[in-house]
C-alpha atoms as a PDB file:
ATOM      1  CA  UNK A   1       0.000   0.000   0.000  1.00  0.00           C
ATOM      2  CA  UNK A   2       2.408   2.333   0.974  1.00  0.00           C
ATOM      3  CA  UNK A   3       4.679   1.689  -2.342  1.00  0.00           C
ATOM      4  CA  UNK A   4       1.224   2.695  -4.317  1.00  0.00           C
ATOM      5  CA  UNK A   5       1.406   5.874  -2.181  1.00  0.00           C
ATOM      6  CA  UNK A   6       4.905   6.792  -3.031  1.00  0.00           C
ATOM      7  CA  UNK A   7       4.654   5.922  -6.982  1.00  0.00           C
ATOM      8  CA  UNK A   8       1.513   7.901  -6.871  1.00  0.00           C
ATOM      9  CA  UNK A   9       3.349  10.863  -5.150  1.00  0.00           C
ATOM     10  CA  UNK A  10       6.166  10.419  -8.037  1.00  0.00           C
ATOM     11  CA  UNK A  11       3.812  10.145 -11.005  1.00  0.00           C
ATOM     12  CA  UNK A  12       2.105  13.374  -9.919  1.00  0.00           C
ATOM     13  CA  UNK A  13       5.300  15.776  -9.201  1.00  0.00           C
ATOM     14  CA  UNK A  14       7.032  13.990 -12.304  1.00  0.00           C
ATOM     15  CA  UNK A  15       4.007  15.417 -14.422  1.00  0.00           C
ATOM     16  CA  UNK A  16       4.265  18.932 -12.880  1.00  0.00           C
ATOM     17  CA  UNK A  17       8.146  18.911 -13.003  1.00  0.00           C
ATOM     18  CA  UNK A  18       7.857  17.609 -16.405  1.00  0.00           C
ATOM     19  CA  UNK A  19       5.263  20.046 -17.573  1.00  0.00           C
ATOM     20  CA  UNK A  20       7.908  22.873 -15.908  1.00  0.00           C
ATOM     21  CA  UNK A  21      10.480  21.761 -18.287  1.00  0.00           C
ATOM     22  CA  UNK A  22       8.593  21.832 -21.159  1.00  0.00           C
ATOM     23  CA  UNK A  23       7.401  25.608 -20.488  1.00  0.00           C
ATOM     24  CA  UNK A  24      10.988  26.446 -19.871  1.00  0.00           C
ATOM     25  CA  UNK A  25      12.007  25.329 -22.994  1.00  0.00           C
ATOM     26  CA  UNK A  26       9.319  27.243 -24.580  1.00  0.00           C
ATOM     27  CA  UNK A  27       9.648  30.853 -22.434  1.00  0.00           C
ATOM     28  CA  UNK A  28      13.441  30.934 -22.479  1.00  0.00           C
ATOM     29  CA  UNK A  29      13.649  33.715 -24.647  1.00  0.00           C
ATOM     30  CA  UNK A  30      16.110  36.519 -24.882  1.00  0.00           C
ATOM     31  CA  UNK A  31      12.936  39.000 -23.991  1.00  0.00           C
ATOM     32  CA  UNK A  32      11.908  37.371 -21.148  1.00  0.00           C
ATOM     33  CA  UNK A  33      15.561  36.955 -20.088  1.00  0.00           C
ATOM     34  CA  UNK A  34      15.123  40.602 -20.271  1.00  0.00           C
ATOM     35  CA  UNK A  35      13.276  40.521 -16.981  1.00  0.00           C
ATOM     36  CA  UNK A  36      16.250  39.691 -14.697  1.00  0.00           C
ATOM     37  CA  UNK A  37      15.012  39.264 -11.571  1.00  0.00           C
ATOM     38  CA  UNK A  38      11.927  37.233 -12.421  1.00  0.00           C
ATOM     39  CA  UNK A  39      13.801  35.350 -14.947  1.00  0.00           C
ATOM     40  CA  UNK A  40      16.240  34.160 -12.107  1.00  0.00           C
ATOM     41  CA  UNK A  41      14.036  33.144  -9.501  1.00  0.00           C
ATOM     42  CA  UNK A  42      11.825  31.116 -12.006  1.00  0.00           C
ATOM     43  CA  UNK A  43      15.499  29.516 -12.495  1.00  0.00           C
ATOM     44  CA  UNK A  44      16.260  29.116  -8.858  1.00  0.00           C
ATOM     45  CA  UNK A  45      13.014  27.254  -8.136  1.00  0.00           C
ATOM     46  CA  UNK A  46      13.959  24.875 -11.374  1.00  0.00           C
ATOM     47  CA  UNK A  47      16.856  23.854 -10.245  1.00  0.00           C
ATOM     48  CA  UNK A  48      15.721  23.493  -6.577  1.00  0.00           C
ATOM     49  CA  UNK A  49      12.525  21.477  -7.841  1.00  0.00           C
ATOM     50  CA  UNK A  50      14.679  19.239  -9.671  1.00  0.00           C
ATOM     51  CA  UNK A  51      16.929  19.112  -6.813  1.00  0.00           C
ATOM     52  CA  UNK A  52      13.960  17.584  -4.686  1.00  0.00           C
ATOM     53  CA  UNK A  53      12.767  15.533  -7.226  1.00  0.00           C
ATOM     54  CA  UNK A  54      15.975  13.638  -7.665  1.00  0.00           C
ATOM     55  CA  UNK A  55      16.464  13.227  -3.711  1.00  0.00           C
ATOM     56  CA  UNK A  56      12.890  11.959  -3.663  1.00  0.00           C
ATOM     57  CA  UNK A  57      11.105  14.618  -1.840  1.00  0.00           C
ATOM     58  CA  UNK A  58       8.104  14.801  -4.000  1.00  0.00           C
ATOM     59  CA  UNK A  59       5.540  16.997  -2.603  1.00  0.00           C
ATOM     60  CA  UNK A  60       8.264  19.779  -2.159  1.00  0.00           C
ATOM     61  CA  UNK A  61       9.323  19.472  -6.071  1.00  0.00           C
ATOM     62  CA  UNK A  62       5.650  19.788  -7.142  1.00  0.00           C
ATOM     63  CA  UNK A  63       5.381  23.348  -5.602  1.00  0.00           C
ATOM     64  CA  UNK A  64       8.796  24.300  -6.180  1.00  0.00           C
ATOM     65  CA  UNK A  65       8.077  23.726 -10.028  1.00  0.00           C
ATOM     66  CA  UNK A  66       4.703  25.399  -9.929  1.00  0.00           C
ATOM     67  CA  UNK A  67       7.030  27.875  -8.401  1.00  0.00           C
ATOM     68  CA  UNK A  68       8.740  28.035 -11.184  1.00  0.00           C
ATOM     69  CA  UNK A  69       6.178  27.966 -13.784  1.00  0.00           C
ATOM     70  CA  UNK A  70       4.441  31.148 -11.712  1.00  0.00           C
ATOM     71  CA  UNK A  71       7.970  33.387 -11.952  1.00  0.00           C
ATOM     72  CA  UNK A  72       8.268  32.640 -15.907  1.00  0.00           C
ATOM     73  CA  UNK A  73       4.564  33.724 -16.335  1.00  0.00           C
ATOM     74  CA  UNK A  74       5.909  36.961 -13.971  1.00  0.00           C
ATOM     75  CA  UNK A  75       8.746  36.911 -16.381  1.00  0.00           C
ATOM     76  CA  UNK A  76       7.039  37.514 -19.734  1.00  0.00           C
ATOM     77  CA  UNK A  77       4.398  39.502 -18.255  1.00  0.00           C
ATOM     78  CA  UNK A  78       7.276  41.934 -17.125  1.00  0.00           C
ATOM     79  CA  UNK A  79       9.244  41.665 -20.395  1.00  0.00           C
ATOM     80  CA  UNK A  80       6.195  42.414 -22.591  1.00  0.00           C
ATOM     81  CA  UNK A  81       5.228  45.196 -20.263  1.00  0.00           C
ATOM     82  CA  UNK A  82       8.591  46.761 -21.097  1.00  0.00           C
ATOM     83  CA  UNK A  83       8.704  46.107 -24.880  1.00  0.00           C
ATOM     84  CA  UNK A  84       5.511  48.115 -24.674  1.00  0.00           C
ATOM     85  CA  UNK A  85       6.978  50.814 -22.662  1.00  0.00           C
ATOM     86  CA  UNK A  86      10.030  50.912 -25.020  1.00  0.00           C
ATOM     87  CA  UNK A  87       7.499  51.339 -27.830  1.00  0.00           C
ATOM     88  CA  UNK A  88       5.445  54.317 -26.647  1.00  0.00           C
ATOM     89  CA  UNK A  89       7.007  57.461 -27.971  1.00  0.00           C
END
């Protein structure tokens, strides 16, 4: 029972650290690179996710890479805010 428990666990935060990956691979642009600071904590809580995932603390990788996936949405929000500050005359 409890090995059902613990695959379950991984399946789940495997998904969600998977699923921060793949919208990683998609948002790292130069532009939203161009917002530093939320750019680099979305970073921070990758690499800490996977971190947790690999040393099988599952619960705390799932909200680390939701995290994640929160700061690169803060990212391009920030980065297209500025391209359209840039563009106002």
């Amino acid at each position: 029972m409890l090995m059902w428990l613990v695959l379950g666990c991984a399946v789940k935060s495997g998904v969600t650290v998977l699923k921060m990956d793949q919208q990683y691979a998609e948002m790292n642009t130069a532009e939203n690179r161009r917002a530093q600071f939320e750019w680099a904590m979305a970073e921070e809580y990758r690499n800490k996710a996977k971190e947790e995932y690999a040393s099988s603390q599952f619960e705390d990788a799932e909200l680390l890479a939701a995290k994640s996936i929160e700061w690169m949405s803060k990212a391009q929000e920030s980065a297209s805010a500025e391209t359209t500050k840039e563009d106002t005359p």
